[in-house]
Structure formats: structure tokens, C-alpha cells
N, C-alpha and C. Protein backbone atom coordinates (compact mmCIF):
# COMPACT_ATOMS: atom_id res chain seq x y z
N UNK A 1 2.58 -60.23 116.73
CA UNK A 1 1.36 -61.02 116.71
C UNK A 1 1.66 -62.39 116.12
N UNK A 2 1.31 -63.27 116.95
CA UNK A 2 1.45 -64.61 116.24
C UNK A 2 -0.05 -65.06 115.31
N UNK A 3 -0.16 -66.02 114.75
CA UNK A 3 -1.22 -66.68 114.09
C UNK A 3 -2.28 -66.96 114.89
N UNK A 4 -2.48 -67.06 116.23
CA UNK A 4 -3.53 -67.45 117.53
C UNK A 4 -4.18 -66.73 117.51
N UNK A 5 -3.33 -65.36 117.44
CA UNK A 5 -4.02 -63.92 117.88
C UNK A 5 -5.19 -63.52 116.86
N UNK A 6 -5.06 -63.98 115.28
CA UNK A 6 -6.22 -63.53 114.62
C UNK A 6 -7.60 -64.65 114.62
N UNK A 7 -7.68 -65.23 115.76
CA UNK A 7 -8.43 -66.30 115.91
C UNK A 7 -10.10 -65.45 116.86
N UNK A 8 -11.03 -65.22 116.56
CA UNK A 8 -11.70 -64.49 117.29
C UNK A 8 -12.65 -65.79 117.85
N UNK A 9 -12.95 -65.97 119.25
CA UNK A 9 -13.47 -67.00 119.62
C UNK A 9 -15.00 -66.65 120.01
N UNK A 10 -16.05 -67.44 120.23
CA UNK A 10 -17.56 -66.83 119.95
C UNK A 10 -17.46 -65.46 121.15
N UNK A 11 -17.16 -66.00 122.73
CA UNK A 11 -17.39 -65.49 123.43
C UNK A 11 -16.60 -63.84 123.32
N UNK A 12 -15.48 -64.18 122.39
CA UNK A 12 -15.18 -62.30 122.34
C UNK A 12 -16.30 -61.74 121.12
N UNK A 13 -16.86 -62.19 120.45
CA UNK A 13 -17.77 -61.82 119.62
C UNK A 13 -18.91 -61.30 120.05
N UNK A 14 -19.61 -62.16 121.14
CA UNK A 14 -20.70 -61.46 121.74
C UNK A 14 -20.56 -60.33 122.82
N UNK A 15 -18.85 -60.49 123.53
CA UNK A 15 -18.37 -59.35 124.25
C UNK A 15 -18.07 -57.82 123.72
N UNK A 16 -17.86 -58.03 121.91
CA UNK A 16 -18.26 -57.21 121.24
C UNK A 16 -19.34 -56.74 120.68
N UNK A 17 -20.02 -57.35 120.61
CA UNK A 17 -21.66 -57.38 120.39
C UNK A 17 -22.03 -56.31 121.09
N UNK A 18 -22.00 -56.58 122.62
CA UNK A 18 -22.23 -56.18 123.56
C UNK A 18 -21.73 -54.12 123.42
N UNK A 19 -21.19 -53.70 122.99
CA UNK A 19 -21.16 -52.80 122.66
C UNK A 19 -21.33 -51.42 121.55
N UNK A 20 -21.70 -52.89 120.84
CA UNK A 20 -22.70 -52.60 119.16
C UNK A 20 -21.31 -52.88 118.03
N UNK A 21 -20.06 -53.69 118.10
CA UNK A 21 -19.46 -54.13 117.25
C UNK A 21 -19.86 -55.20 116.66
N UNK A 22 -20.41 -54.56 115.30
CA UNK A 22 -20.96 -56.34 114.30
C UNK A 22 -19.40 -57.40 114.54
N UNK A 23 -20.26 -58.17 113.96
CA UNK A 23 -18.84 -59.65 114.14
C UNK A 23 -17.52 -59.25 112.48
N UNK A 24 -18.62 -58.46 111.34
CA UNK A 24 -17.51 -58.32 110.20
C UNK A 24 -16.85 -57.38 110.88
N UNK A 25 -16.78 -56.23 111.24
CA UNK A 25 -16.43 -54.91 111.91
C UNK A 25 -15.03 -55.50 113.19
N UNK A 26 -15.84 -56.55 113.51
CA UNK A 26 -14.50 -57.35 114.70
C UNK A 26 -13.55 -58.36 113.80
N UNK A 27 -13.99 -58.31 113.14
CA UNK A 27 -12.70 -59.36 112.07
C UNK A 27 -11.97 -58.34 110.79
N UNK A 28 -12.41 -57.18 110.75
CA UNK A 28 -11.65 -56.77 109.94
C UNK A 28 -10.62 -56.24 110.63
N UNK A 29 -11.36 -55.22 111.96
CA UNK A 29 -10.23 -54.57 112.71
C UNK A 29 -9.35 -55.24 113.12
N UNK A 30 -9.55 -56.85 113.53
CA UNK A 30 -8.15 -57.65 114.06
C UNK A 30 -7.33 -58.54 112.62
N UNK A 31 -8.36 -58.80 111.71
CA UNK A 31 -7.37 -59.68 110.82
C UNK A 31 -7.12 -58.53 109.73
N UNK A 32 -7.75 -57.80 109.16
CA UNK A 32 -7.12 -56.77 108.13
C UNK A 32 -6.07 -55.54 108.71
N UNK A 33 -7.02 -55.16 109.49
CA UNK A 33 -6.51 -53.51 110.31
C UNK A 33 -4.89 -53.94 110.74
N UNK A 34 -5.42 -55.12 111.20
CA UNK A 34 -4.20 -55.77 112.54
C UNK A 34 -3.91 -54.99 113.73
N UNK A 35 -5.45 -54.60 114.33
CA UNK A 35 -5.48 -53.81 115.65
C UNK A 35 -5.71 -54.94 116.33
N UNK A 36 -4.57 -54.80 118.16
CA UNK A 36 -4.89 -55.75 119.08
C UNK A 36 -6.55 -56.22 119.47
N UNK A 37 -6.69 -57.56 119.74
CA UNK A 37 -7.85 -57.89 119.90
C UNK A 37 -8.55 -56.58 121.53
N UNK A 38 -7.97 -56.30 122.15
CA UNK A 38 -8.38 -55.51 122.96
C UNK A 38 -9.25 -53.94 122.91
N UNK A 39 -7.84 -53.59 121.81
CA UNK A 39 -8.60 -52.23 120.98
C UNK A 39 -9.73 -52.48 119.81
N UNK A 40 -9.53 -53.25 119.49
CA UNK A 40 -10.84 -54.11 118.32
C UNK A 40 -12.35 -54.40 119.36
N UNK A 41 -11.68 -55.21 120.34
CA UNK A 41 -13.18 -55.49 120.82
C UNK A 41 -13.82 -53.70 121.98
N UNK A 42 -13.31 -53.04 122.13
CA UNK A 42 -13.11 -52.05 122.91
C UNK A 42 -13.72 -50.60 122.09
N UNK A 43 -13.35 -50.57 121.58
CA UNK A 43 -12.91 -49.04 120.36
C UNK A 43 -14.64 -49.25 120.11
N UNK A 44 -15.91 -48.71 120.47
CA UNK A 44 -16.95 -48.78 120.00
C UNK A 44 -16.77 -48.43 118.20
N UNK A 45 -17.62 -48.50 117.38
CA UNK A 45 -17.41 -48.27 116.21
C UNK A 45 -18.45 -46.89 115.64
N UNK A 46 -17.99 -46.02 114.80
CA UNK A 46 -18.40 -45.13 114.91
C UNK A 46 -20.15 -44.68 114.75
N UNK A 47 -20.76 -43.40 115.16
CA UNK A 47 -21.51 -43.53 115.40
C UNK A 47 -22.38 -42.48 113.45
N UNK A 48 -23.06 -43.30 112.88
CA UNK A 48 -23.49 -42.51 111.89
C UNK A 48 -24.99 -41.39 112.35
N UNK A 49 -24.52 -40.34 111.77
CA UNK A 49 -26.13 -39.54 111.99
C UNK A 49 -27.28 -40.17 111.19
N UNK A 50 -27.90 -40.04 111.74
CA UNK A 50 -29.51 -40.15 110.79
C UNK A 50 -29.97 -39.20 110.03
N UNK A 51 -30.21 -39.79 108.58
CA UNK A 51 -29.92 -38.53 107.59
C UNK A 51 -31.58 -38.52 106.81
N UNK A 52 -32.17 -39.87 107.18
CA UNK A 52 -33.33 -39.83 106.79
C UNK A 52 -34.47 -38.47 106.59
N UNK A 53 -34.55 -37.85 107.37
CA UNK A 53 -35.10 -36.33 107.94
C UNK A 53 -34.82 -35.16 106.74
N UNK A 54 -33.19 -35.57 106.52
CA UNK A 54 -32.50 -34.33 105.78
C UNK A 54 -32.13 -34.65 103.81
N UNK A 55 -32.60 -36.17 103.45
CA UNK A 55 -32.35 -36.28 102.62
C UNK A 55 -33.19 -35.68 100.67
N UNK A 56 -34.44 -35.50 101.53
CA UNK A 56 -35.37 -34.01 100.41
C UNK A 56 -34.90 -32.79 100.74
N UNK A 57 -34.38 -32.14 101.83
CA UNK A 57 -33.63 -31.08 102.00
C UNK A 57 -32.76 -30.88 101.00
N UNK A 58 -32.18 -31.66 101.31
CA UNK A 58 -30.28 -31.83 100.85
C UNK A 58 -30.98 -32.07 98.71
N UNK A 59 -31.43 -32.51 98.76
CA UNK A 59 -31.72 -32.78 97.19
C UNK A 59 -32.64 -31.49 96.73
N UNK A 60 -33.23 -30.85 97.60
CA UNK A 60 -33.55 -29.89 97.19
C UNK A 60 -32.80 -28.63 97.29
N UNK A 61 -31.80 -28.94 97.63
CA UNK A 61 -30.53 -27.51 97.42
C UNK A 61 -29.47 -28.19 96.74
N UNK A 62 -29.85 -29.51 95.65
CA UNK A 62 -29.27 -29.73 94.51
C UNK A 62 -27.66 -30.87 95.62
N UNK A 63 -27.64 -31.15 96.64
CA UNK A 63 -26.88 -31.74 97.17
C UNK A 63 -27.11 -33.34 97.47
N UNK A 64 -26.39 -34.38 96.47
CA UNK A 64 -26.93 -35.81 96.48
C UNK A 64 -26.49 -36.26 98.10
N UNK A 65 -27.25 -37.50 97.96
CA UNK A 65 -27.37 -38.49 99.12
C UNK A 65 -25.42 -38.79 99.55
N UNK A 66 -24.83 -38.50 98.57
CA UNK A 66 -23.23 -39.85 99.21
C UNK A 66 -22.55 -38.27 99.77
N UNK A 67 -22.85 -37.41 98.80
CA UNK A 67 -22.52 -35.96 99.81
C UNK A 67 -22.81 -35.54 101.51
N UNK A 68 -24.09 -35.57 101.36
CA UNK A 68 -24.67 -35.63 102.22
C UNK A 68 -23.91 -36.13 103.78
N UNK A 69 -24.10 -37.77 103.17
CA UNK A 69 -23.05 -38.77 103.87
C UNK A 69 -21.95 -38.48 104.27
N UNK A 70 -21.24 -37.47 103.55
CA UNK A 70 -19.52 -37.27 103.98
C UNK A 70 -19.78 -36.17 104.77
N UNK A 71 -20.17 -34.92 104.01
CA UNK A 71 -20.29 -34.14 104.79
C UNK A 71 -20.96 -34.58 106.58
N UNK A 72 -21.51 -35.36 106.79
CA UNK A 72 -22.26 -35.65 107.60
C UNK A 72 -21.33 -36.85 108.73
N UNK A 73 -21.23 -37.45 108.26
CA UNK A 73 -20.12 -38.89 109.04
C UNK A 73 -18.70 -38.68 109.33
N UNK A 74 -18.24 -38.53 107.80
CA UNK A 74 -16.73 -38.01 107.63
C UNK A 74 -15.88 -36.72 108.19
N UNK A 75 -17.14 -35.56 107.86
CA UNK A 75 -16.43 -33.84 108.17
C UNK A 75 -16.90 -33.97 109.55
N UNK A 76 -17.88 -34.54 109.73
CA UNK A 76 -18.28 -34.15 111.16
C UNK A 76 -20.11 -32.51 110.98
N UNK A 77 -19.72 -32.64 110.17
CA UNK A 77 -20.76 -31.75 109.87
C UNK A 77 -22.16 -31.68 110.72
N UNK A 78 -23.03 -30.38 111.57
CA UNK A 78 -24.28 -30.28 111.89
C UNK A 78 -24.60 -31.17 110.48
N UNK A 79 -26.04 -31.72 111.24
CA UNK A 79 -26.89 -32.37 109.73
C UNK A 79 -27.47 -31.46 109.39
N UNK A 80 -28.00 -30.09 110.00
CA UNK A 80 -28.54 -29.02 108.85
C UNK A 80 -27.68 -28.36 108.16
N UNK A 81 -26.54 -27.88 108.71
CA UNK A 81 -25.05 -27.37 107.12
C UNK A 81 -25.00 -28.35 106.57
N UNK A 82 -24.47 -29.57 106.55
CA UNK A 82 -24.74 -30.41 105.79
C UNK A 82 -25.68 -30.82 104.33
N UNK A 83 -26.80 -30.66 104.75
CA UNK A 83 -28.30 -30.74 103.87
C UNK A 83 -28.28 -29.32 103.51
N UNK A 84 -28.16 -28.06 103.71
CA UNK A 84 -28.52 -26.55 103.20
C UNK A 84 -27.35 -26.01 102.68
N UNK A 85 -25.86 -26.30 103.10
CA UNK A 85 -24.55 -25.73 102.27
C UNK A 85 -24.81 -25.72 100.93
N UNK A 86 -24.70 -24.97 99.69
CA UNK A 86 -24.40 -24.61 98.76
C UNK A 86 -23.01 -25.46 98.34
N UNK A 87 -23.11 -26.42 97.57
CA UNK A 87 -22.03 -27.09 97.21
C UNK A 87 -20.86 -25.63 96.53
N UNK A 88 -19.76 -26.20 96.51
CA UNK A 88 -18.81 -24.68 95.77
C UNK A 88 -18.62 -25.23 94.34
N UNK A 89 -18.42 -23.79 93.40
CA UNK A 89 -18.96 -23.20 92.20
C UNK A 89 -17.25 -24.35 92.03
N UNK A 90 -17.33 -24.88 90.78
CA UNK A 90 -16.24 -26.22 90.48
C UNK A 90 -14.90 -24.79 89.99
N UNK A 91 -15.43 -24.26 89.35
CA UNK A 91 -14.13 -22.63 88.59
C UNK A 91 -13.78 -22.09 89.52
N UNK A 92 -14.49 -21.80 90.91
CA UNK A 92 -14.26 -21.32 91.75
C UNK A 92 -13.48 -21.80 92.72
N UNK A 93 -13.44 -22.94 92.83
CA UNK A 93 -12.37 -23.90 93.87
C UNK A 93 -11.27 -24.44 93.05
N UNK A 94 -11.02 -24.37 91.60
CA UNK A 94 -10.03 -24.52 90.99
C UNK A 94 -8.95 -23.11 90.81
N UNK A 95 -9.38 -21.89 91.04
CA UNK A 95 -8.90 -21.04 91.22
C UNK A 95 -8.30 -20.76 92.27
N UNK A 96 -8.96 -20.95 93.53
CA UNK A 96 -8.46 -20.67 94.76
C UNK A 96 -7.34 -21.69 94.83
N UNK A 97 -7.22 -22.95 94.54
CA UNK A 97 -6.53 -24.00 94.25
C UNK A 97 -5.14 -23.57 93.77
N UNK A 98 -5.44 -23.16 92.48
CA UNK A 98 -4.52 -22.33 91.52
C UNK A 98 -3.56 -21.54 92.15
N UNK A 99 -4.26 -20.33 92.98
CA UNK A 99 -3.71 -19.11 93.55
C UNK A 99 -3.02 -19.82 94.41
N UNK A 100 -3.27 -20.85 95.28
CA UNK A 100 -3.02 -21.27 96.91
C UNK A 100 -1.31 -22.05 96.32
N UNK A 101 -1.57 -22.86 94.93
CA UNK A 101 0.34 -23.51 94.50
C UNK A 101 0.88 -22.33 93.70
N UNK A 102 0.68 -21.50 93.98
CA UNK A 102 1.38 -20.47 92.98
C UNK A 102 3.03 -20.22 93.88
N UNK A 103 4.25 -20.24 93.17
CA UNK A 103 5.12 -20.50 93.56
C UNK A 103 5.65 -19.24 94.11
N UNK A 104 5.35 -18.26 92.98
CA UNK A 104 5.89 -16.84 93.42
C UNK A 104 4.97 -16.06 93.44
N UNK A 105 5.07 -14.56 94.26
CA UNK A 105 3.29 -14.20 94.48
C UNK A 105 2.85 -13.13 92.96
N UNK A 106 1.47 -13.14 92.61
CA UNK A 106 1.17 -12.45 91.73
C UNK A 106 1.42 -10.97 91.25
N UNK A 107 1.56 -10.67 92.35
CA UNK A 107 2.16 -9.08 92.19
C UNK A 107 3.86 -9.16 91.50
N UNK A 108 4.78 -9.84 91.19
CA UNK A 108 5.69 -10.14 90.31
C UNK A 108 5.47 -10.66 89.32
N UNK A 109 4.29 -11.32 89.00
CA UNK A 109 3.74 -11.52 87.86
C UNK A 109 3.75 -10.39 86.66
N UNK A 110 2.47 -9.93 87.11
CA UNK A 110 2.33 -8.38 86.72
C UNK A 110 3.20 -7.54 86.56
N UNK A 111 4.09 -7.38 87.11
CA UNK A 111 5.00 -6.50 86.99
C UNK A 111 6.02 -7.05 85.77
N UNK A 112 6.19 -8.43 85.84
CA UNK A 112 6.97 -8.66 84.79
C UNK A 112 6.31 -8.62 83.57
N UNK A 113 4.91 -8.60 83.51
CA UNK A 113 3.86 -8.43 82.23
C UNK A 113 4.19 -6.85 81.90
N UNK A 114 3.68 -5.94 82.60
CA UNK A 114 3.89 -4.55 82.28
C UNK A 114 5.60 -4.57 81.80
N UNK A 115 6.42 -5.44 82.11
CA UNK A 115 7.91 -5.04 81.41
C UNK A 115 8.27 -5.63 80.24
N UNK A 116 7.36 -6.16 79.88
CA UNK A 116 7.40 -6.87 78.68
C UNK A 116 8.27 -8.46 79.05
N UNK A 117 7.80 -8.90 79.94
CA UNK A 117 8.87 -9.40 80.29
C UNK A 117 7.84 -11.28 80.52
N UNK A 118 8.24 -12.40 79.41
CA UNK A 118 7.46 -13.20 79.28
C UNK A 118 7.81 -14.25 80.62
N UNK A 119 6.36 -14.62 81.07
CA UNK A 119 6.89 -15.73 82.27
C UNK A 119 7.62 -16.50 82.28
N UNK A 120 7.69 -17.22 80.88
CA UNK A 120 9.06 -18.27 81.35
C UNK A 120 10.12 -17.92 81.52
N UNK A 121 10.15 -16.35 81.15
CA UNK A 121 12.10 -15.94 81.34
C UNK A 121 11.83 -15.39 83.27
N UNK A 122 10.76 -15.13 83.40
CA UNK A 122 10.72 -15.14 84.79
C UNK A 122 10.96 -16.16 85.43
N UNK A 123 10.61 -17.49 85.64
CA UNK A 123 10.49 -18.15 86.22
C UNK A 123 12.03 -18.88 85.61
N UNK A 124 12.35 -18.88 84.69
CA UNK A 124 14.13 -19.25 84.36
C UNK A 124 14.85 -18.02 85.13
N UNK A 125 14.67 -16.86 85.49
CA UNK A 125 15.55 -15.99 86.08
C UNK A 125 15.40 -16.06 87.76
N UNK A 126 14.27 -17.14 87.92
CA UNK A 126 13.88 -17.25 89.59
C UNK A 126 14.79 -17.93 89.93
N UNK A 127 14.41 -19.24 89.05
CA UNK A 127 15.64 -20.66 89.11
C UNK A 127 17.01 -20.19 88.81
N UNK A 128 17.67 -19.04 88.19
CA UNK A 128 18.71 -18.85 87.95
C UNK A 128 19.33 -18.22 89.34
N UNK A 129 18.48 -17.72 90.38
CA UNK A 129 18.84 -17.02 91.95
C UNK A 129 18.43 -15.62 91.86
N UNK A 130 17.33 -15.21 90.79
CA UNK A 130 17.72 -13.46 90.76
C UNK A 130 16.70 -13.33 92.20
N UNK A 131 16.34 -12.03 92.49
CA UNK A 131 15.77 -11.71 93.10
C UNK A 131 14.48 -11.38 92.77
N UNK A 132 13.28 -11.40 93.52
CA UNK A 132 11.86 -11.79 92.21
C UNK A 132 11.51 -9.76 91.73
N UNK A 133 12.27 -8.92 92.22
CA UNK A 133 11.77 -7.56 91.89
C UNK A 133 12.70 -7.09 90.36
N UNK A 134 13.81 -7.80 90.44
CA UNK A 134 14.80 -7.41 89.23
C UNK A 134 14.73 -8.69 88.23
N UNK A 135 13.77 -9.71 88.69
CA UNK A 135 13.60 -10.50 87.48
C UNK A 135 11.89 -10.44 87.04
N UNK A 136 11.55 -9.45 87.87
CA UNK A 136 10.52 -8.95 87.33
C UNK A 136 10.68 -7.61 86.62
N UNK A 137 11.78 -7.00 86.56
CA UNK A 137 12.00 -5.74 86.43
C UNK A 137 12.90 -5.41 85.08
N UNK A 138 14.06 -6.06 85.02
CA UNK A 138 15.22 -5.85 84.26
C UNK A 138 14.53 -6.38 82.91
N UNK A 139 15.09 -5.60 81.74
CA UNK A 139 14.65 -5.88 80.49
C UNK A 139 15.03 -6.66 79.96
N UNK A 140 14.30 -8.15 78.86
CA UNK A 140 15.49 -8.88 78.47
C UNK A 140 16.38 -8.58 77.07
N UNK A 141 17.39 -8.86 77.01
CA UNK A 141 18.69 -8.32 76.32
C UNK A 141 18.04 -8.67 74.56
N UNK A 142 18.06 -7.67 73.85
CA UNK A 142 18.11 -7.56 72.65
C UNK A 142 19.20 -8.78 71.91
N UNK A 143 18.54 -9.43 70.72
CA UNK A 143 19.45 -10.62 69.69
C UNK A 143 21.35 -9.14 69.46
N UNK A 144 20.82 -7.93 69.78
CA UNK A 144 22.25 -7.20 69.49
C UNK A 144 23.08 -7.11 70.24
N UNK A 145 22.28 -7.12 71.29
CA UNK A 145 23.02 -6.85 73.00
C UNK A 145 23.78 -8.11 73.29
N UNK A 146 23.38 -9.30 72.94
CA UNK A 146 23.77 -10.49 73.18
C UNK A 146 24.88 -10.99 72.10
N UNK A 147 24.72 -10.26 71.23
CA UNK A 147 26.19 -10.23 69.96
C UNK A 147 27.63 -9.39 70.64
N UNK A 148 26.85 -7.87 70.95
CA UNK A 148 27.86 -7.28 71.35
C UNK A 148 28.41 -7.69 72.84
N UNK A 149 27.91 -8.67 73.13
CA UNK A 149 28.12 -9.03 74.78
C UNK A 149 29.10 -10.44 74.18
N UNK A 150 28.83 -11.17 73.69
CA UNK A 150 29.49 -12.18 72.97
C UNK A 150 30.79 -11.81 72.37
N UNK A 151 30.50 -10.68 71.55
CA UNK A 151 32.45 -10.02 70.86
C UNK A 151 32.80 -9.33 72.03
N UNK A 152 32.45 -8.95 73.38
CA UNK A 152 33.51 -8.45 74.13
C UNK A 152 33.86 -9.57 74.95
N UNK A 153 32.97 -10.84 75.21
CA UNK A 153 33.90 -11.90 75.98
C UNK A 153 34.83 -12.48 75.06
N UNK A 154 34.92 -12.86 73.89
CA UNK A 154 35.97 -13.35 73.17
C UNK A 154 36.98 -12.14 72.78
N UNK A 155 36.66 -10.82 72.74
CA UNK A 155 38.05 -10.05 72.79
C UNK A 155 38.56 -10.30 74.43
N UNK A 156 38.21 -10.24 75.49
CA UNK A 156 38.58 -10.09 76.79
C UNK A 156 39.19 -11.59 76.64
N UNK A 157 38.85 -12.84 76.40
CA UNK A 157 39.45 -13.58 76.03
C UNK A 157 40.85 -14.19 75.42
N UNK A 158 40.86 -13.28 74.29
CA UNK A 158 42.26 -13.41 73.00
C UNK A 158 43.00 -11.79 74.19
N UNK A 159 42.75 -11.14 75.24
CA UNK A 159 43.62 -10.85 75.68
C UNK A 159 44.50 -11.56 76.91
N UNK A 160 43.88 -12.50 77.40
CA UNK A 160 44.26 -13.49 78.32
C UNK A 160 44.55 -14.94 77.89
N UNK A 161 44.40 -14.94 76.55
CA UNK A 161 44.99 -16.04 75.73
C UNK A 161 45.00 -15.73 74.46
N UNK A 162 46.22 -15.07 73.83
CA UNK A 162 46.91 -14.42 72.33
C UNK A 162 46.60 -15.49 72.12
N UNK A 163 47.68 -16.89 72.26
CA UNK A 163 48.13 -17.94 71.33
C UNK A 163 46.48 -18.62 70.81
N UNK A 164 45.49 -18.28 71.40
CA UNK A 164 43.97 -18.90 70.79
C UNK A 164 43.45 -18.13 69.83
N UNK A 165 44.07 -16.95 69.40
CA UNK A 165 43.36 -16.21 68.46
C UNK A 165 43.33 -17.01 66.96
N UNK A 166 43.80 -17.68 66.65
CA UNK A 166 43.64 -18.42 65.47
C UNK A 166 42.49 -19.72 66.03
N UNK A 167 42.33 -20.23 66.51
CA UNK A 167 41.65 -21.37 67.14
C UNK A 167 40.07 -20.55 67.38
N UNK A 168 39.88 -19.50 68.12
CA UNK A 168 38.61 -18.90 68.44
C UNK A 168 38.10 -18.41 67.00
N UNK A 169 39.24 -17.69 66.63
CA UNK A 169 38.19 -17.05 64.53
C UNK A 169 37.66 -18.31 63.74
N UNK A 170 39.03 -19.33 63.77
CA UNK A 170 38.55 -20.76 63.20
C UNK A 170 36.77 -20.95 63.13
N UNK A 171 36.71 -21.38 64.83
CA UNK A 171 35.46 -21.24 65.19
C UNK A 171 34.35 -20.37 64.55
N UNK A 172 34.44 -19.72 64.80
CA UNK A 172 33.52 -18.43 64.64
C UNK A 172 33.02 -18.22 63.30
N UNK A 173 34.61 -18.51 62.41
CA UNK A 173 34.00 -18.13 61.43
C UNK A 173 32.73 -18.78 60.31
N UNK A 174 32.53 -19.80 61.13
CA UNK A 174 31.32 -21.03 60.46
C UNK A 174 29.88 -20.67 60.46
């Protein structure tokens, strides 16, 4: 598009007219939008329902006027669902919300609850590659289990490297 092109001259204005495009509606679509003057003057502009009828309805099932509006213009909505829907319970759509990003499904949840088994070591044993039934399942290792698991890698160790046995006790012994 060169600089000419966002030039709207009277006679395309009233050629838009002519189809119920206001003149702001024809200058935004060609100088903001930057839709060709063809599809700008062409593209009728959309059509709003008349909500006048439905707007004591709609307030009397506790549903304001800009609601109304979306549901109505935006969703595409009948204007009577629109005005009579029951807006949704706010706890109630934050839950479903909740459930819908849940990464792993709830039934491993639970199961790792009944094993005593706290979520974050679940969700560190997901990220670690386990499988979600044995990192919901397997118990986690006792402060003893993890001692005696510790003195058999450093004996299995000082047998595949003698000359470190002074260097590893060094260590240790602090």
C-alpha cells in the first residue's frame, strides 16, 4: 500500500454509505485495520440485535446491560438465552478451570495421598520420568534408608577406587 491508498475520496464514502458503512467505520477499516479500500467499502459492517425489549428481562435475572451485549453481538447468542441464562456460579467456573490445567489426572493424586506420599515429591518424581502409578505408589525413603543407601555407594566406590579411601573419610568425616 502506498500513501494514496489511505486517502478516502467523498464519492467512495457515500458508495459506502450506501450500504450502511458510517464514514468513521470506513476510515478505520482502511487507515487503522489497513484493509484494502475494496474490502472496507464492501464488507457490510456488522449487524447488532435490538436489545431494547430484553433489557428488564436480563436485569431481572440479575444479568447487566454490557453482558447482555456480548452475549448477544459477540457469542452470537438467541436474544432470549441471552437475557434468561443464569450467569455461572464465579467457584464454580474456577474449578472446572482448575480441573481442565491439571497436568496429571486426579486419580494419581489420591493415590499418592492414601500413600502418604506428599505432592511435591509427586510431581518431582513426574519430572524425574517415573511413571505416574509408581510415583504415586512407591514409598518415600526413610532419613535411614538414605544413610544406608549413601554408605553402600561410597563402599561400592573405595572398591573401584582403593587409592580414594583416604580422600572420601577426609570428607565425610566433617
Amino acid at each position: 500500500m502506498n500513501s494514496h491508498d489511505y486517502y478516502i475520496t467523498p464519492a467512495e464514502y457515500e458508495a459506502a454509505a450506501l450500504i450502511g458503512i458510517r464514514p468513521a467505520l470506513l476510515e478505520v477499516r482502511i487507515r487503522t485495520l489497513a484493509w484494502s479500500k475494496q474490502r472496507a467499502m464492501t464488507t457490510p459492517p456488522h449487524k447488532k440485535k435490538p436489545l431494547k425489549d430484553w433489557v428488564e428481562v436480563a436485569e431481572a435475572n440479575g444479568i447487566c446491560y454490557s453482558t447482555l451485549r456480548y452475549r448477544a453481538n459477540r457469542l452470537g447468542w438467541d436474544i432470549e438465552r441471552a437475557a434468561t441464562q443464569p450467569l455461572q456460579d464465579r467457584k464454580a467456573q474456577a474449578k472446572r478451570a482448575y480441573e481442565a490445567s491439571r497436568k496429571y489426572p486426579v486419580e494419581f493424586y489420591r493415590l499418592a495421598v492414601q500413600n502418604g506420599i506428599e505432592e511435591r515429591t509427586f510431581h518431582r518424581r513426574m519430572k524425574n520420568g517415573w511413571d505416574p502409578h509408581t510415583a504415586a505408589t512407591r514409598a518415600p525413603i526413610t532419613p535411614r534408608e538414605c544413610g544406608l543407601m549413601t554408605k553402600a555407594k561410597r563402599n561400592t566406590m573405595l572398591r573401584f577406587f582403593p587409592h580414594r579411601k583416604g580422600v572420601l573419610h577426609a570428607r565425610t568425616s566433617n
